[in-house]
PDB file of N, CA and C in Angstrom:
ATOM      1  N   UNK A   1      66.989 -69.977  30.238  1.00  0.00           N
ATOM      2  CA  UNK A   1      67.272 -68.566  30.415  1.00  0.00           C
ATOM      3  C   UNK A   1      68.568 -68.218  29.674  1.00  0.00           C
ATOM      4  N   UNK A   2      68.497 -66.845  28.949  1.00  0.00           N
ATOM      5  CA  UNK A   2      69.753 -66.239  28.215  1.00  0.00           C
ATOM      6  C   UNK A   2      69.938 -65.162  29.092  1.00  0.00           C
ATOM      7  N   UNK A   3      71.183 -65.013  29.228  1.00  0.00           N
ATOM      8  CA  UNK A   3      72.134 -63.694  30.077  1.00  0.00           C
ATOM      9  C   UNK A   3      72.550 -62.589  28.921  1.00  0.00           C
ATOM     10  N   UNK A   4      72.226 -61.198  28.927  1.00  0.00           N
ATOM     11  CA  UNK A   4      73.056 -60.533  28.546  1.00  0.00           C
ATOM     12  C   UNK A   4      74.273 -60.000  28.537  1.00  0.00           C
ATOM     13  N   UNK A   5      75.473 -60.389  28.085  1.00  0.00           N
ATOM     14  CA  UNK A   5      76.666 -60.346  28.194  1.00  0.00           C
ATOM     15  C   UNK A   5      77.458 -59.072  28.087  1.00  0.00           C
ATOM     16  N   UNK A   6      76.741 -58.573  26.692  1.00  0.00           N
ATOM     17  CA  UNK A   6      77.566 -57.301  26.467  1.00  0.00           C
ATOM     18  C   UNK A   6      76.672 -57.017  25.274  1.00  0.00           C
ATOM     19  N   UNK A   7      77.079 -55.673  24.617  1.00  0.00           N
ATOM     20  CA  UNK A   7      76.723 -54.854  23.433  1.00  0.00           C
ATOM     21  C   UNK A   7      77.749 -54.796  22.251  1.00  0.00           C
ATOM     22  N   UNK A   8      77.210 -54.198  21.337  1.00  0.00           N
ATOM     23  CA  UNK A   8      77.984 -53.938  20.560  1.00  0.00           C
ATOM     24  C   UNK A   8      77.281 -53.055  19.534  1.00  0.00           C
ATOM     25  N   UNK A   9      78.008 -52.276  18.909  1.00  0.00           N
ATOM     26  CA  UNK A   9      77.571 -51.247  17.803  1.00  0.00           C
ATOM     27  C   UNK A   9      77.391 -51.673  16.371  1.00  0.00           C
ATOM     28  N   UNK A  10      76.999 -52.418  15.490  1.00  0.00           N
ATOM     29  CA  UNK A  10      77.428 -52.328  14.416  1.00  0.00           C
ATOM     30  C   UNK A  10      76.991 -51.957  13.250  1.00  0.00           C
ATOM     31  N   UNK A  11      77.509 -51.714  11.960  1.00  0.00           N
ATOM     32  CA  UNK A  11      76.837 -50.985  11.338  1.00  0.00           C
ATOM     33  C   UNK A  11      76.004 -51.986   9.918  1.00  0.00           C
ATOM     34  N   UNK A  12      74.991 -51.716   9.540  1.00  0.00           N
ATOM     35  CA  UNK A  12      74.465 -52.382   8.427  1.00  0.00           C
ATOM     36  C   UNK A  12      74.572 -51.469   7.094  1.00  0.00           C
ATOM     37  N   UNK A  13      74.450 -52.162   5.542  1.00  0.00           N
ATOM     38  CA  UNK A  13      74.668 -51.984   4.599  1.00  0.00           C
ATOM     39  C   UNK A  13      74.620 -50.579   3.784  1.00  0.00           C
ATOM     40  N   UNK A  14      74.027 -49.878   4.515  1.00  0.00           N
ATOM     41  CA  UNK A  14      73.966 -48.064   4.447  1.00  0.00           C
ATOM     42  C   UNK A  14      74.856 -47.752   4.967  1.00  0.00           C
ATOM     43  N   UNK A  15      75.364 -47.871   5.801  1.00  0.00           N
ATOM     44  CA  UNK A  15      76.765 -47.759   6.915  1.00  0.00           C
ATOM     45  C   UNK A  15      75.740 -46.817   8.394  1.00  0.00           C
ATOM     46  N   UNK A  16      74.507 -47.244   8.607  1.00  0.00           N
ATOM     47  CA  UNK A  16      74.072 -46.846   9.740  1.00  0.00           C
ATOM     48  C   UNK A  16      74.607 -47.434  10.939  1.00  0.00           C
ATOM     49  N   UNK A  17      74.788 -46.755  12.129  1.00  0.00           N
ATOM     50  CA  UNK A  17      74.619 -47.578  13.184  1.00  0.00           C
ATOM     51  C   UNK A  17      73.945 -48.365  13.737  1.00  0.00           C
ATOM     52  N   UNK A  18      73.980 -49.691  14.298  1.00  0.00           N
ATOM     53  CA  UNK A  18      72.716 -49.873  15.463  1.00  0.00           C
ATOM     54  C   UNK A  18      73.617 -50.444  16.416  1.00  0.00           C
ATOM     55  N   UNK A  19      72.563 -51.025  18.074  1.00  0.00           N
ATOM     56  CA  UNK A  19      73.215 -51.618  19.070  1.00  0.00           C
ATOM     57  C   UNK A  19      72.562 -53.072  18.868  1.00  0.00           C
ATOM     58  N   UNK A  20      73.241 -54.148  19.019  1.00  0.00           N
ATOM     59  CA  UNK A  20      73.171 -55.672  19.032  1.00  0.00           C
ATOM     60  C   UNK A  20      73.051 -55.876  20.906  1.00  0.00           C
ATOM     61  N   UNK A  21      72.679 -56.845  21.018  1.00  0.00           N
ATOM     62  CA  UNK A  21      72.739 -57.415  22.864  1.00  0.00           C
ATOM     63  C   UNK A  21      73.489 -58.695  22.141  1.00  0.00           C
ATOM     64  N   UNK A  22      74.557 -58.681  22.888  1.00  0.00           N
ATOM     65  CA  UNK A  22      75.002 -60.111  22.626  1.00  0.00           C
ATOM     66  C   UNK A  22      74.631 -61.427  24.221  1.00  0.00           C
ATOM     67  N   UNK A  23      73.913 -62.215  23.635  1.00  0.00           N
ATOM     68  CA  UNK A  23      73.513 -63.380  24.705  1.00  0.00           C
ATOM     69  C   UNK A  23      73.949 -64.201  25.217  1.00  0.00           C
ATOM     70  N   UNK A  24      73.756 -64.824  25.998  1.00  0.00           N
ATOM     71  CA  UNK A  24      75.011 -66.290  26.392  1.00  0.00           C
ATOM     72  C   UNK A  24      73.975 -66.976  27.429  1.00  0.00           C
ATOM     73  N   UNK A  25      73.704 -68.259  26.441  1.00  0.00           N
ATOM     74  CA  UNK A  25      72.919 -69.054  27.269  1.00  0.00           C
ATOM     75  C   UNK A  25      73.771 -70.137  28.531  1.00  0.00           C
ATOM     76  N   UNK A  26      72.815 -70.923  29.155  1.00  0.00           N
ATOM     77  CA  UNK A  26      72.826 -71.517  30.132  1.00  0.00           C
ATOM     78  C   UNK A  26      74.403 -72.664  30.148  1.00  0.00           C
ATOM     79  N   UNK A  27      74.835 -72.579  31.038  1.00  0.00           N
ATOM     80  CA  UNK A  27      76.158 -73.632  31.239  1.00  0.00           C
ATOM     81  C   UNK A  27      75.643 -74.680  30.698  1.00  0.00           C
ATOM     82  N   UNK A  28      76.707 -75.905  29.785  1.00  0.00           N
ATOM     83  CA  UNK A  28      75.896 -77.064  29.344  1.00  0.00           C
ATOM     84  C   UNK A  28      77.708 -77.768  29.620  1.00  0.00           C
ATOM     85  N   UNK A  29      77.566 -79.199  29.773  1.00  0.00           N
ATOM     86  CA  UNK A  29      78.991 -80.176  29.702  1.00  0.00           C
ATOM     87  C   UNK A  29      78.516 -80.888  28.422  1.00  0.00           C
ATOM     88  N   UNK A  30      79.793 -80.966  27.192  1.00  0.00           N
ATOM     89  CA  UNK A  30      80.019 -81.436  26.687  1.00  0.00           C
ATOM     90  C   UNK A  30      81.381 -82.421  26.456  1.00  0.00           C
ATOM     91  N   UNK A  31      81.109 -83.465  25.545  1.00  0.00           N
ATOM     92  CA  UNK A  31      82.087 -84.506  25.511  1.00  0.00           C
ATOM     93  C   UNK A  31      82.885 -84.286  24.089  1.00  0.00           C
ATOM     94  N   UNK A  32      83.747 -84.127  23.907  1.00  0.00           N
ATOM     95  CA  UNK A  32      84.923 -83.756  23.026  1.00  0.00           C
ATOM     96  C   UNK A  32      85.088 -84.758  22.461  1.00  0.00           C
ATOM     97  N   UNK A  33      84.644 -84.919  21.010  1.00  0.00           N
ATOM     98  CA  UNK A  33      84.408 -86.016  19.977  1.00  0.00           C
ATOM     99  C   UNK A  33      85.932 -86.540  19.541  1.00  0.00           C
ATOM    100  N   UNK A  34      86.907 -85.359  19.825  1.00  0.00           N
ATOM    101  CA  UNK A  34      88.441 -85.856  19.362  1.00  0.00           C
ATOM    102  C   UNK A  34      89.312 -86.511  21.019  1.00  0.00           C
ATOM    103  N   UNK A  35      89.247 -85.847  22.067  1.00  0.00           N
ATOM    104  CA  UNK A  35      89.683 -86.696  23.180  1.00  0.00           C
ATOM    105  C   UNK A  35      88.581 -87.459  23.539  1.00  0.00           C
ATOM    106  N   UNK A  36      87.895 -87.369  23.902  1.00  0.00           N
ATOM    107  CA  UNK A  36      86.395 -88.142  24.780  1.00  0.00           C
ATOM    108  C   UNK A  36      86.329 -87.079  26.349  1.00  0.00           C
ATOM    109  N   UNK A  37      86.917 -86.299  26.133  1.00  0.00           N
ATOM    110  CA  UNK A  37      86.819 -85.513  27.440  1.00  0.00           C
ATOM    111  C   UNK A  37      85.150 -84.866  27.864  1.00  0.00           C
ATOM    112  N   UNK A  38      85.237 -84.721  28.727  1.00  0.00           N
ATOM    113  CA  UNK A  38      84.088 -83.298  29.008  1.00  0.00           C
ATOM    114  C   UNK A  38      84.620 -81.659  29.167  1.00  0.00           C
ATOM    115  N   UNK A  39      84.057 -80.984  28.917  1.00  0.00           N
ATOM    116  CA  UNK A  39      84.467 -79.363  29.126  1.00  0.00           C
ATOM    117  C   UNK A  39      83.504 -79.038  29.189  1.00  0.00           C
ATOM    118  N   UNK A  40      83.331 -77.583  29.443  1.00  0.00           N
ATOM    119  CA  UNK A  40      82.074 -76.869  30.070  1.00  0.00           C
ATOM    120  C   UNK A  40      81.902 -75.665  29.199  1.00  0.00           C
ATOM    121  N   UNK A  41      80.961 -75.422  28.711  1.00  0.00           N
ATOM    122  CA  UNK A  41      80.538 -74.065  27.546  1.00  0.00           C
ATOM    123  C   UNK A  41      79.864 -73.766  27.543  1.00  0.00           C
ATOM    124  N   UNK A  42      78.907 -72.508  26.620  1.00  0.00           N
ATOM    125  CA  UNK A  42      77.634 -72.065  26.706  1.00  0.00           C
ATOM    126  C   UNK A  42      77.481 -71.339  25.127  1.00  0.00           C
ATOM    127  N   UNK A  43      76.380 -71.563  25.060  1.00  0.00           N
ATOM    128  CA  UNK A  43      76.247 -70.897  23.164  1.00  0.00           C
ATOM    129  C   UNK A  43      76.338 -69.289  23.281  1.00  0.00           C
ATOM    130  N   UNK A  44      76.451 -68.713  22.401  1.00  0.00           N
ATOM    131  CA  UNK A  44      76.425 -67.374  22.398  1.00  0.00           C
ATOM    132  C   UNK A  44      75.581 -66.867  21.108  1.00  0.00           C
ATOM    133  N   UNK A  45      75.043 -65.822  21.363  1.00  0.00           N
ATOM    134  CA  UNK A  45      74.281 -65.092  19.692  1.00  0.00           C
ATOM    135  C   UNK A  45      74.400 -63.888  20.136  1.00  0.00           C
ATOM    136  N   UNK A  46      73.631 -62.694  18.913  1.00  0.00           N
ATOM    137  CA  UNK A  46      73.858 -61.602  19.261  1.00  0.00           C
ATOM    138  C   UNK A  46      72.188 -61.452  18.636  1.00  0.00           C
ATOM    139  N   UNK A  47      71.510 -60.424  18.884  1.00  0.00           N
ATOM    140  CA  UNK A  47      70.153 -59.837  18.785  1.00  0.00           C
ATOM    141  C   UNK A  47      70.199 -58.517  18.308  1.00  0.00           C
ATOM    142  N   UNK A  48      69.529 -58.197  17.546  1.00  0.00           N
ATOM    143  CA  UNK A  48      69.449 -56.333  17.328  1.00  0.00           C
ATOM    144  C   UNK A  48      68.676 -55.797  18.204  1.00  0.00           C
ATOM    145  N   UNK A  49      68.868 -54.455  18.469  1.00  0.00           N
ATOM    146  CA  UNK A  49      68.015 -53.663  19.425  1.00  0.00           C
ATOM    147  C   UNK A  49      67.802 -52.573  19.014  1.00  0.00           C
ATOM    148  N   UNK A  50      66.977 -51.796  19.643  1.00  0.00           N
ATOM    149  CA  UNK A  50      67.066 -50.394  18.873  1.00  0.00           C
ATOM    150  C   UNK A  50      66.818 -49.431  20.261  1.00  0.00           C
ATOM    151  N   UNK A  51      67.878 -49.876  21.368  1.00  0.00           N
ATOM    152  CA  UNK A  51      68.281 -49.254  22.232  1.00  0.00           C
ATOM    153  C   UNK A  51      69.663 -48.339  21.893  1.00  0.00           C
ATOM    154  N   UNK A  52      69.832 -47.683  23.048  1.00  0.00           N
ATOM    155  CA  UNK A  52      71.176 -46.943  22.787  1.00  0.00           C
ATOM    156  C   UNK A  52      72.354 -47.724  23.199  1.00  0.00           C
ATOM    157  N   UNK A  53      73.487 -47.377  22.927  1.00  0.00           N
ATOM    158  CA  UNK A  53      74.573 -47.657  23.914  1.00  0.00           C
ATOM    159  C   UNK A  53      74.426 -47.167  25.426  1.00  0.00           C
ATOM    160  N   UNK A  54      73.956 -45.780  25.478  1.00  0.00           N
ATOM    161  CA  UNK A  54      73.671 -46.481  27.328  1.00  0.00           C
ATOM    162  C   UNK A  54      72.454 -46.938  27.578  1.00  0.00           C
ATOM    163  N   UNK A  55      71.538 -47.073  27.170  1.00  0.00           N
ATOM    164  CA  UNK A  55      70.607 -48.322  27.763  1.00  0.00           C
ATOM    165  C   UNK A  55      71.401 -49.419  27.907  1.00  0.00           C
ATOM    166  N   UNK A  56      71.705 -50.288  26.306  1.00  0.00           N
ATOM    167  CA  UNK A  56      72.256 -51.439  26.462  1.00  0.00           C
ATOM    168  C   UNK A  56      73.299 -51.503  27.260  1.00  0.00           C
ATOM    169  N   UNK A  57      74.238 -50.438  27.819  1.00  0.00           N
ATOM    170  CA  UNK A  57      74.899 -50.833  28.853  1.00  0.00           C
ATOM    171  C   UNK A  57      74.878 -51.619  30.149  1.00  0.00           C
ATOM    172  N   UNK A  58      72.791 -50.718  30.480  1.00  0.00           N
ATOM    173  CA  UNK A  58      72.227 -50.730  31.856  1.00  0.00           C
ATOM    174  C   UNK A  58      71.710 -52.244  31.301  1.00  0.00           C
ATOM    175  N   UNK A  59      71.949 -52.541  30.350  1.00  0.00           N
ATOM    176  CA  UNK A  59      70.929 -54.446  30.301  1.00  0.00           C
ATOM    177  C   UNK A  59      72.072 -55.811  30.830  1.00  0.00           C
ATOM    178  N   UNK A  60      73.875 -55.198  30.690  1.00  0.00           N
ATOM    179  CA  UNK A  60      74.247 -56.760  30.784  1.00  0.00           C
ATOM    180  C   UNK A  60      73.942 -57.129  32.486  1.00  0.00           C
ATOM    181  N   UNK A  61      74.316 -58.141  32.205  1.00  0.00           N
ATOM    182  CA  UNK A  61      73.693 -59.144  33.211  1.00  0.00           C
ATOM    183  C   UNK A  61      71.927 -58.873  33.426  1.00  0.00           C
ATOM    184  N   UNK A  62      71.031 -58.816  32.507  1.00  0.00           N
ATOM    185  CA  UNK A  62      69.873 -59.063  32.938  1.00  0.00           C
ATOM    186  C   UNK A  62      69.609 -60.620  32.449  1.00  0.00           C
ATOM    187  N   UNK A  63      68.719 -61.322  33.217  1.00  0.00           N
ATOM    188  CA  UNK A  63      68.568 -62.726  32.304  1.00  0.00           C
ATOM    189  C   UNK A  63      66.986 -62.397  31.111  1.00  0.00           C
ATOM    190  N   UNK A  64      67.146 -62.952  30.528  1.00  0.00           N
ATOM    191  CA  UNK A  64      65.830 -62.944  29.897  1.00  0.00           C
ATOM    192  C   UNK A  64      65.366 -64.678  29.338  1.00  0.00           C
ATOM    193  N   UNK A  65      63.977 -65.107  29.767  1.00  0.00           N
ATOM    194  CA  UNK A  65      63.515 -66.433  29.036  1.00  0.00           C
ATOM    195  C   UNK A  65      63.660 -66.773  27.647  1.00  0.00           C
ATOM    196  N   UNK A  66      63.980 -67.426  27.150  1.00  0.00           N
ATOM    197  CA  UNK A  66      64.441 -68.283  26.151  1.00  0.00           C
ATOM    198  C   UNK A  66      65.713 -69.388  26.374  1.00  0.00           C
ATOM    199  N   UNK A  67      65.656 -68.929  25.138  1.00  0.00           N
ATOM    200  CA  UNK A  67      67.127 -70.479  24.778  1.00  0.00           C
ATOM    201  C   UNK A  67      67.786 -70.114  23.327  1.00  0.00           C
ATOM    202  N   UNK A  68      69.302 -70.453  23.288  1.00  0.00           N
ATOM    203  CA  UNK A  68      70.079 -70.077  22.299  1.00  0.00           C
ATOM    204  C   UNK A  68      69.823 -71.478  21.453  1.00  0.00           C
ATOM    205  N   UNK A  69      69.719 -71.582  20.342  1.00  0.00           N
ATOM    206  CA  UNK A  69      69.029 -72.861  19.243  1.00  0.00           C
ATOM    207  C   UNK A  69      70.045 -72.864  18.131  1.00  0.00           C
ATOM    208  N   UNK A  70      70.718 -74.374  17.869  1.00  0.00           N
ATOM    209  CA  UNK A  70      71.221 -73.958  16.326  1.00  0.00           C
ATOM    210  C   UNK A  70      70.424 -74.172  14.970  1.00  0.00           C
ATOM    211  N   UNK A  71      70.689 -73.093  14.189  1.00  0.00           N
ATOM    212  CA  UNK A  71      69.934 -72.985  13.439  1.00  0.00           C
ATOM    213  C   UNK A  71      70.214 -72.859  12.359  1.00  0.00           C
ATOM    214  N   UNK A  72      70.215 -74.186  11.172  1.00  0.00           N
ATOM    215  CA  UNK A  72      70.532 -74.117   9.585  1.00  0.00           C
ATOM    216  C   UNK A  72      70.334 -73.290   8.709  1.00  0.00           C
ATOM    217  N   UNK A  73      71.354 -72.615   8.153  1.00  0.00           N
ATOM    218  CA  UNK A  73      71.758 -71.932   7.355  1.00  0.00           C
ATOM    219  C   UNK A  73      72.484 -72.023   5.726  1.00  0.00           C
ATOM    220  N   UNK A  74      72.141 -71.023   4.600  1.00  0.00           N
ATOM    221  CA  UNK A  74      73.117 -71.082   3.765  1.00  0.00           C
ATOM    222  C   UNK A  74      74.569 -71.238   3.990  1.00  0.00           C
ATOM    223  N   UNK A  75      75.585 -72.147   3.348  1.00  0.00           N
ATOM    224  CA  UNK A  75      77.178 -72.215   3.992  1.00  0.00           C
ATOM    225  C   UNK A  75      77.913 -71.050   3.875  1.00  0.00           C
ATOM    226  N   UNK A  76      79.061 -70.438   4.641  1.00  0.00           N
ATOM    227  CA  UNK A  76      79.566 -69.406   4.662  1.00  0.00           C
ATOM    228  C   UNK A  76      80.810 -70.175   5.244  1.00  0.00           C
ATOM    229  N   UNK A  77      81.619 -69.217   4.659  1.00  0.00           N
ATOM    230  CA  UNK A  77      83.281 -68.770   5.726  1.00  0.00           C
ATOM    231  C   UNK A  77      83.143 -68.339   7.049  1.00  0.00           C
ATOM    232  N   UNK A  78      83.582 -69.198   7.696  1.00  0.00           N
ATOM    233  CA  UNK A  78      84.246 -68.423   9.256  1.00  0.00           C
ATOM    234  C   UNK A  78      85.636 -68.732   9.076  1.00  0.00           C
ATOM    235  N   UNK A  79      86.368 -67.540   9.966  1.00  0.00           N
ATOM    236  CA  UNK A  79      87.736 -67.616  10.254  1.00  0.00           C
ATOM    237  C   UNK A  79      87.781 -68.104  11.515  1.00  0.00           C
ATOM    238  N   UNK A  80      88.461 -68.948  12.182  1.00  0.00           N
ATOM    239  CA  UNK A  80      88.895 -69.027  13.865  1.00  0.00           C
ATOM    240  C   UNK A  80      89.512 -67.965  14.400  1.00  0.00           C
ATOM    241  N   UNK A  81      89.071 -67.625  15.229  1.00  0.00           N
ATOM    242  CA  UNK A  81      90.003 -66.152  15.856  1.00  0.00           C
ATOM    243  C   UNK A  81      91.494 -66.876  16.329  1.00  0.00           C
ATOM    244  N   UNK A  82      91.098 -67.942  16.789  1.00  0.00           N
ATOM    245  CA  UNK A  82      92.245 -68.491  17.788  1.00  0.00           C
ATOM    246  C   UNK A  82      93.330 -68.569  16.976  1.00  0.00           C
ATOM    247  N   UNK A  83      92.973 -69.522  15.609  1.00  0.00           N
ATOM    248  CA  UNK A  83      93.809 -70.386  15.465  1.00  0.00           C
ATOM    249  C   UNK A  83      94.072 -69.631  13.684  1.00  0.00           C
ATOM    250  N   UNK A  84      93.451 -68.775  13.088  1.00  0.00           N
ATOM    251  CA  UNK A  84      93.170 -68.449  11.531  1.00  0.00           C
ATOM    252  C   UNK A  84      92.487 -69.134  11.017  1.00  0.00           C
ATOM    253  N   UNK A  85      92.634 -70.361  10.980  1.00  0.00           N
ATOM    254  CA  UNK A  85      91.766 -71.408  10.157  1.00  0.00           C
ATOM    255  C   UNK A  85      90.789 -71.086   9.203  1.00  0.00           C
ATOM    256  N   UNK A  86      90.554 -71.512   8.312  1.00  0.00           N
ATOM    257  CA  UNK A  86      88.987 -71.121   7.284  1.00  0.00           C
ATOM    258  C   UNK A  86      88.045 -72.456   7.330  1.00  0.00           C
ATOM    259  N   UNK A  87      86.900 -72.460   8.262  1.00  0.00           N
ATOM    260  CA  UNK A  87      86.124 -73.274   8.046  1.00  0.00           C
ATOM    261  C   UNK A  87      84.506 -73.394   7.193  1.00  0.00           C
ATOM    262  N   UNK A  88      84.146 -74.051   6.651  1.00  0.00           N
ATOM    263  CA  UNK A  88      82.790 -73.663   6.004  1.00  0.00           C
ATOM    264  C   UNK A  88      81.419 -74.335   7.253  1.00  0.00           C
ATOM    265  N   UNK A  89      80.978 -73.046   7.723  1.00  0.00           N
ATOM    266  CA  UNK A  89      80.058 -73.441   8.119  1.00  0.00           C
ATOM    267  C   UNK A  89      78.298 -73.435   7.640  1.00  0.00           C
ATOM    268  N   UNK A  90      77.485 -74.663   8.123  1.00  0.00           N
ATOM    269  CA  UNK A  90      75.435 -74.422   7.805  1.00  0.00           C
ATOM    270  C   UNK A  90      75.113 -74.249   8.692  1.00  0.00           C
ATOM    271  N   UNK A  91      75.516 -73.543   9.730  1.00  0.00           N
ATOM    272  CA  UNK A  91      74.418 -72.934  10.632  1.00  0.00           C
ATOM    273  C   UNK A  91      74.677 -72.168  11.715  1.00  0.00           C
ATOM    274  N   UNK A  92      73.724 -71.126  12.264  1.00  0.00           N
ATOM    275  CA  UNK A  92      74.190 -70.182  13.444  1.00  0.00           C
ATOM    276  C   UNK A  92      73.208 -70.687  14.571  1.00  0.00           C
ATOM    277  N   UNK A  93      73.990 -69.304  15.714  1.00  0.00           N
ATOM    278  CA  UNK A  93      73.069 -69.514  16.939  1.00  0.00           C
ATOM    279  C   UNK A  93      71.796 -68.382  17.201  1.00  0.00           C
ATOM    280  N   UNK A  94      70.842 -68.598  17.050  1.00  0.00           N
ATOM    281  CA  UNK A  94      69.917 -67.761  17.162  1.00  0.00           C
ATOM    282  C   UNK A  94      69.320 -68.333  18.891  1.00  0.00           C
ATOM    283  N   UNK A  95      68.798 -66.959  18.855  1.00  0.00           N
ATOM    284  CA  UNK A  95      67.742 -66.657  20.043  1.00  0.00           C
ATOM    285  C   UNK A  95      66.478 -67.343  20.059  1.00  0.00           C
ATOM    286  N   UNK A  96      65.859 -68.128  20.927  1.00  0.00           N
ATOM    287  CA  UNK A  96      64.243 -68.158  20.570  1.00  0.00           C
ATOM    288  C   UNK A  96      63.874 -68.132  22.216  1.00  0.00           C
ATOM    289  N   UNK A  97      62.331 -67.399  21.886  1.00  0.00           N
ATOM    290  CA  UNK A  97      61.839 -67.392  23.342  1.00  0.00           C
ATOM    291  C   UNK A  97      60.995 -68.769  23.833  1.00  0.00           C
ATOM    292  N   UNK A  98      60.879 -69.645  22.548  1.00  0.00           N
ATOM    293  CA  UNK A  98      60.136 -70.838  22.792  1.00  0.00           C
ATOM    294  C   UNK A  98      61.004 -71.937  22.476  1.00  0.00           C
ATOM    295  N   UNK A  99      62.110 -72.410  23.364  1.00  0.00           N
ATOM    296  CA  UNK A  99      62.988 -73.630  22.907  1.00  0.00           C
ATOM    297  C   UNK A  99      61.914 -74.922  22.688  1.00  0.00           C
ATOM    298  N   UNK A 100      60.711 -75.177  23.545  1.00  0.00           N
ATOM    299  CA  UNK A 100      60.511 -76.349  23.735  1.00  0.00           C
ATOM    300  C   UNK A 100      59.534 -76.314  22.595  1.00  0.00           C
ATOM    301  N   UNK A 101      58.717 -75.592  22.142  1.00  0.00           N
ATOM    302  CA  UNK A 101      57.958 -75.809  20.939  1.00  0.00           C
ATOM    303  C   UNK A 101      59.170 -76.515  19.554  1.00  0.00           C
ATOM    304  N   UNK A 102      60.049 -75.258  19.335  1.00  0.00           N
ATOM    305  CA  UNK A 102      61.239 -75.801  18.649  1.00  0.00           C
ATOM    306  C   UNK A 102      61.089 -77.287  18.183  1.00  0.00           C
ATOM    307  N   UNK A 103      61.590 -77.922  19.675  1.00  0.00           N
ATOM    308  CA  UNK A 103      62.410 -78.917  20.192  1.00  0.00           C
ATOM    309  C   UNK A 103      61.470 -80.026  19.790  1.00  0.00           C
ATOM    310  N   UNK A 104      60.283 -80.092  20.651  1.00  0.00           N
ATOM    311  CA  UNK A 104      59.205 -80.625  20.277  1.00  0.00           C
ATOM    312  C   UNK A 104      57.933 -80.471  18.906  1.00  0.00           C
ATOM    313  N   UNK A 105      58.368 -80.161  17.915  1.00  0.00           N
ATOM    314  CA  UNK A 105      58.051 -80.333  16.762  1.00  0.00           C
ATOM    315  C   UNK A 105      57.763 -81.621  16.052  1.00  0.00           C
ATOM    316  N   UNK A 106      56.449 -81.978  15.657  1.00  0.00           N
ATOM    317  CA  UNK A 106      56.730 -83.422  15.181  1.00  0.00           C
ATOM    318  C   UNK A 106      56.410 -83.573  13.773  1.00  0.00           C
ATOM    319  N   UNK A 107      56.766 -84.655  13.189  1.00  0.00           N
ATOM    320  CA  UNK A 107      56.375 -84.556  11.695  1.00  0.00           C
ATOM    321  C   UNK A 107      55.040 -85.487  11.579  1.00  0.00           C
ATOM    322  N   UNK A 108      54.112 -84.717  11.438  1.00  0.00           N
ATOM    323  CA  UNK A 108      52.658 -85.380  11.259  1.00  0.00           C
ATOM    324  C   UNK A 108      52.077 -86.453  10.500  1.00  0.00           C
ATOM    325  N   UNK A 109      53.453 -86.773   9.363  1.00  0.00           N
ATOM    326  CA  UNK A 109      52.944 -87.878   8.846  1.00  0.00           C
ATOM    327  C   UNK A 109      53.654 -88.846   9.844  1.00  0.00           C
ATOM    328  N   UNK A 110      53.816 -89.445  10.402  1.00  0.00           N
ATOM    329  CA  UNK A 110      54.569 -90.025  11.462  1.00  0.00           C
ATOM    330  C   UNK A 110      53.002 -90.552  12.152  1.00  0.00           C
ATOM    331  N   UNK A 111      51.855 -90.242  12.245  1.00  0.00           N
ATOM    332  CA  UNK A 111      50.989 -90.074  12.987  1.00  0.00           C
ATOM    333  C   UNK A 111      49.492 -90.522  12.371  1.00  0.00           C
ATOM    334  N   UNK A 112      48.991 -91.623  13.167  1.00  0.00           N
ATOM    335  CA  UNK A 112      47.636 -92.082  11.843  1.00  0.00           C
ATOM    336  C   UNK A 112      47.159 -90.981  12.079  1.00  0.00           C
ATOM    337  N   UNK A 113      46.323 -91.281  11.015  1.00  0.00           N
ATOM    338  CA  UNK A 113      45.008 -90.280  10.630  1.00  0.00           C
ATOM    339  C   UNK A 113      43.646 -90.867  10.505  1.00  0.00           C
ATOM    340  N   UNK A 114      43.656 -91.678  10.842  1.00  0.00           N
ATOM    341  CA  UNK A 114      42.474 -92.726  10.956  1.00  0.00           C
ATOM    342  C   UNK A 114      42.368 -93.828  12.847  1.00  0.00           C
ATOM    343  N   UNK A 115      43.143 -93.204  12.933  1.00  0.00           N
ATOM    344  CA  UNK A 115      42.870 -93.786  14.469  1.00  0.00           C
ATOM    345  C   UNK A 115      43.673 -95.265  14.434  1.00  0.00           C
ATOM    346  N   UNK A 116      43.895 -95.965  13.419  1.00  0.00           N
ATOM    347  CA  UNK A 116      43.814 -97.025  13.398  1.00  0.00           C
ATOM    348  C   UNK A 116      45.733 -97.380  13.408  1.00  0.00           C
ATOM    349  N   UNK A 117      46.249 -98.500  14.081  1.00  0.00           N
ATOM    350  CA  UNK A 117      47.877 -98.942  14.483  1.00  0.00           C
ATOM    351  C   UNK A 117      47.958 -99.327  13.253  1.00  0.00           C
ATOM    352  N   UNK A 118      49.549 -98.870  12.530  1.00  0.00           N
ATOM    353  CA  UNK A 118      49.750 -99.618  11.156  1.00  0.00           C
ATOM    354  C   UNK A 118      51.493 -99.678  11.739  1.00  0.00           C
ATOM    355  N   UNK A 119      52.125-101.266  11.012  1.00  0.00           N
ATOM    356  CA  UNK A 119      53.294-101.354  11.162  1.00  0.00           C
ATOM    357  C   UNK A 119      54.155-100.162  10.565  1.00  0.00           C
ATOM    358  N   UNK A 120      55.036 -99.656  10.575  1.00  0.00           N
ATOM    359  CA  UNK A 120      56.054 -98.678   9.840  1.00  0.00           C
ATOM    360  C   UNK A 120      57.013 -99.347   8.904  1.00  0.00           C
TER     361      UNK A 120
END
């Protein structure tokens, strides 16, 4: 399940408006590859809508089914808000309403085709 968090307005390459839902999936513990710690986080994305600002008002806190997925991308610049930094990142967080298809994807050659056990 993804939570709606909040909205936002923004504008695309005409300089139109639209409203985004920004999401925030499920609590997850992770282990901190530079201390070995655990901390506690949750992914975030944003979605387009073609609601208003007060609809999307009346949506945060609704949950909706899916799952936030990372998802490979051409590399780009991010800045850190926190810290300035310039990092190059391949990939964002998108929305999907089917994590486990995703997830469970297999590569078919992996798989006889003749019924028959062959070593790998």
């Amino acid at each position: 399940m993804v939570t709606v968090v909040s909205y936002a307005v923004r504008q695309n390459q005409e300089g139109q408006s639209f409203v985004v839902l920004v999401l925030q999936g499920d609590l997850e513990i992770i282990k901190s590859q530079t201390t070995g710690k655990f901390y506690a986080t949750s992914k975030k994305c944003s979605i387009m809508s073609t609601f208003s600002e007060q609809i999307a008002a009346t949506l945060v806190g609704q949950k909706i089914p899916g799952a936030i997925i990372k998802q490979e991308c051409e590399p780009y610049n991010y800045t850190i808000p926190e810290t300035g930094e310039s990092v190059v990142l391949s990939y964002r967080w998108e929305y999907t309403q089917d994590p486990l298809g995703e997830m469970l994807k297999a590569d078919l050659r992996t798989f006889s085709t003749n019924g028959k056990m062959v070593e790998a």
